[in-house]
Protein backbone atom coordinates (compact mmCIF):
# COMPACT_ATOMS: atom_id res chain seq x y z
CA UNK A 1 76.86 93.86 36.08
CA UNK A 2 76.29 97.22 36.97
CA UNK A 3 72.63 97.80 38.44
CA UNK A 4 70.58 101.65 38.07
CA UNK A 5 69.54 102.39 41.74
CA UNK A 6 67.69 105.70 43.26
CA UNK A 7 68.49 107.50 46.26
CA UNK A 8 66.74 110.19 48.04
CA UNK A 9 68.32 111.85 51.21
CA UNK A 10 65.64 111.67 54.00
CA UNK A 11 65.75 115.68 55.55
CA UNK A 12 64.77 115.09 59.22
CA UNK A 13 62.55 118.59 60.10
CA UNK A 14 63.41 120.36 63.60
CA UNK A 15 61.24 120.47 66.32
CA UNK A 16 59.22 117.36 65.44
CA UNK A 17 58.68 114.73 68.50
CA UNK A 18 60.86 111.78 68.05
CA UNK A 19 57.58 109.81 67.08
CA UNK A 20 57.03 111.31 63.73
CA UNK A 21 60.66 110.25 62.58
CA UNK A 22 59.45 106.37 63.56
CA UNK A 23 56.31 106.95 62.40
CA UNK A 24 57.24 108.21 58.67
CA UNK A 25 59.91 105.47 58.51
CA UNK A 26 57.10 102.86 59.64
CA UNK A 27 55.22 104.09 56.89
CA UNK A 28 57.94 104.10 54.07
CA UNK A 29 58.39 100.05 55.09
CA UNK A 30 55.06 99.21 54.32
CA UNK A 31 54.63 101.21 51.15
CA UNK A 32 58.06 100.88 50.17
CA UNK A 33 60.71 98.03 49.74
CA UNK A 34 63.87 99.43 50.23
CA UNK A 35 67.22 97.88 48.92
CA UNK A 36 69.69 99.89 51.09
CA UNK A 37 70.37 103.37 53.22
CA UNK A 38 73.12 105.27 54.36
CA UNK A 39 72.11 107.66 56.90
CA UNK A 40 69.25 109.49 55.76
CA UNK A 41 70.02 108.92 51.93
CA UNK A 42 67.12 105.94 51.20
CA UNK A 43 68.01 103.48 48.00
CA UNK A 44 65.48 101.45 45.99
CA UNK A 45 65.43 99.67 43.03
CA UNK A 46 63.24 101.13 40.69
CA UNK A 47 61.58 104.36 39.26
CA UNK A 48 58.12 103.59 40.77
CA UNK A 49 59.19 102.64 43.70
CA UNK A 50 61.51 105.86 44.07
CA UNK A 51 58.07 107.89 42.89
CA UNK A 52 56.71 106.63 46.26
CA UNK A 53 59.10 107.17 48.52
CA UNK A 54 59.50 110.98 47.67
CA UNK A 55 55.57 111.26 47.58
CA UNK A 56 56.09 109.98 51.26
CA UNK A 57 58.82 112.33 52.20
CA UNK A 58 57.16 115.57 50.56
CA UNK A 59 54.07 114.45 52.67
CA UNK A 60 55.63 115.08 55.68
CA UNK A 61 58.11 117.59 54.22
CA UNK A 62 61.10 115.52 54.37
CA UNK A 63 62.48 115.20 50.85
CA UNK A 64 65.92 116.41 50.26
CA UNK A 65 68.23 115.59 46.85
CA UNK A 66 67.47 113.07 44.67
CA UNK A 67 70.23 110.57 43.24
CA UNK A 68 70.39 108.13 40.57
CA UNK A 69 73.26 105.30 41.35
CA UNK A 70 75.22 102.21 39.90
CA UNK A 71 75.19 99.62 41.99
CA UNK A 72 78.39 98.26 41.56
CA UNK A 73 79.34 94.01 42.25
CA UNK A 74 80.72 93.05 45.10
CA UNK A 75 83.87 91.98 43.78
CA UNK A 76 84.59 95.21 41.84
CA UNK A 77 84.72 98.38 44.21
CA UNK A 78 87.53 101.11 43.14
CA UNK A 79 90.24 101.84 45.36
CA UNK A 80 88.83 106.05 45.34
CA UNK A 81 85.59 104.78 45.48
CA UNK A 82 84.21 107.80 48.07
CA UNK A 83 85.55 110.32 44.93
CA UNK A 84 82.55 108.99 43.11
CA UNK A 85 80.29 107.39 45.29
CA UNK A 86 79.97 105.31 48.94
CA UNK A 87 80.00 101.77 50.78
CA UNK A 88 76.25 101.52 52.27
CA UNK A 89 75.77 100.71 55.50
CA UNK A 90 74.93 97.48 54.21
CA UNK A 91 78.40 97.05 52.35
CA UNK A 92 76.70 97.64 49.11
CA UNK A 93 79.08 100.17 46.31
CA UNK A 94 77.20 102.28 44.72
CA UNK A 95 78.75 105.20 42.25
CA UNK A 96 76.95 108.46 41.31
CA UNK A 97 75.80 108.63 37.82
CA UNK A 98 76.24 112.45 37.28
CA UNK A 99 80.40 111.44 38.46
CA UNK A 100 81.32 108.87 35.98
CA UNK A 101 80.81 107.63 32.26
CA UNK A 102 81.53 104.23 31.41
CA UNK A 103 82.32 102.78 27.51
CA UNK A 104 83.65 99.61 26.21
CA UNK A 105 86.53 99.91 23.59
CA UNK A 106 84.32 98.68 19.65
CA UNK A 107 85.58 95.41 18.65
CA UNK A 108 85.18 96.13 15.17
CA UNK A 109 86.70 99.07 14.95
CA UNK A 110 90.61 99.83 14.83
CA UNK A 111 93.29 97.33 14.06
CA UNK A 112 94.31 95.01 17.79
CA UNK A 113 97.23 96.97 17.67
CA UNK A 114 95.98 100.25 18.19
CA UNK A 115 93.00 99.65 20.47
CA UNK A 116 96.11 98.10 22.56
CA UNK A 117 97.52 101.36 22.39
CA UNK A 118 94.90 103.59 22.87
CA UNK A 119 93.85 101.04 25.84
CA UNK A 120 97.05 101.88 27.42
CA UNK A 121 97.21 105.41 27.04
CA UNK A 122 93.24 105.57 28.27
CA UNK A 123 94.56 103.49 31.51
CA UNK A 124 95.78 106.52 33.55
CA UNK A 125 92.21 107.80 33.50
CA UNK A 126 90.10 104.90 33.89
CA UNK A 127 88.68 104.38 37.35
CA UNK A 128 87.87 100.95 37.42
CA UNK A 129 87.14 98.27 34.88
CA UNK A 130 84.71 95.23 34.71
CA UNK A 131 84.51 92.34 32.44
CA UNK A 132 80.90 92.53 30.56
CA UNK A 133 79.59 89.01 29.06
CA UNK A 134 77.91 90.91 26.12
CA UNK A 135 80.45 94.09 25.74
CA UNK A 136 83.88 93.00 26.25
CA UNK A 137 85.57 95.20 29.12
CA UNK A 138 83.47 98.32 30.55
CA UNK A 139 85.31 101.08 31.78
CA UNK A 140 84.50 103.79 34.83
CA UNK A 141 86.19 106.99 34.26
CA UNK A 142 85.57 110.56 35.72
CA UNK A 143 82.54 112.60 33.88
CA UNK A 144 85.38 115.17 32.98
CA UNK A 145 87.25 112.54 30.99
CA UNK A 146 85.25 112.03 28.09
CA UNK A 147 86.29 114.18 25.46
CA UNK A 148 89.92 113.43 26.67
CA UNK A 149 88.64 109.32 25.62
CA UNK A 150 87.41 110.11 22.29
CA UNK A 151 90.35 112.29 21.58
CA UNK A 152 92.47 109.13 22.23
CA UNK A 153 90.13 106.99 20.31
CA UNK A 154 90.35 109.04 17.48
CA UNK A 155 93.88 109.58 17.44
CA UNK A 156 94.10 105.35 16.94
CA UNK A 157 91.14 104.99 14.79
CA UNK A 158 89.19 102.82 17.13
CA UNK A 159 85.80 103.52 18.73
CA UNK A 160 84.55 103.72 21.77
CA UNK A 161 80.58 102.44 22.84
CA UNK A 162 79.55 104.51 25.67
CA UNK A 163 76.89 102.63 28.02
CA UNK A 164 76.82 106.06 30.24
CA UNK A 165 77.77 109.36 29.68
């Protein structure tokens, strides 16, 4: 399913001899696992590791922004993907948390009829959708579009379970 990820874009300082770049990237690969980069923006997997990586980069005064991401399967990368997020260099998807929301529709809420409906109105909006095992369907939509869900939701008395909002 959908996997938390951290980026932190990597700001290269002018006037530094083309040494220190190697050498501070040498260093983040032994201290560091990495999972992925685009350009200067570095990905890893975890909090702890992302703690170390920045330490790194304020070290040598290279941190930029800071990121947290989705990495998204393989098999399920949205058509307007770069509206939300990017393709890695390695061909990883990854979507920007502070872009999106994602919910599942409440099986026990609302007649089959109506979360039909409201499924079908909510369509226009959604971004993307991927079957979850535990959850039933989750749904990507835009960070703006979440009031505009629950307003559908409530207008055919189903529910909606928001994993991230």
């Amino acid at each position: 399913m959908l996997q938390n990820m951290y980026g932190v874009e990597m700001e290269v300082p002018t006037g530094k001899l083309p040494g220190f770049y190697a050498q501070v990237i040498h260093k983040i690969g032994d201290q560091v696992p990495l999972f992925d980069r685009d350009g200067q923006l570095m990905i890893v997997e975890s909090e702890d590791h992302l703690r170390t990586l920045v330490s790194i980069l304020e070290t040598h005064g290279m941190a930029g922004e800071q990121f947290e991401l989705l990495l998204l399967p393989s098999d399920a990368i949205p058509d307007d993907i770069h509206d939300y997020g990017f393709i890695s260099m390695s061909e990883h998807a990854f979507l920007y948390t502070d872009r999106i929301a994602t919910f599942s529709l409440d099986a026990t809420a609302g007649t089959e009829a109506n979360q039909w409906a409201a499924l079908q109105q909510m369509k226009e909006h959604i971004i993307h959708s991927l079957p979850d095992v535990a959850n039933g369907t989750l749904h990507l939509i835009d960070k703006n579009q979440v009031e505009l869900m629950e307003g559908i939701a409530r207008a055919y008395a189903v529910r909606l379970n928001w994993e991230l909002t």
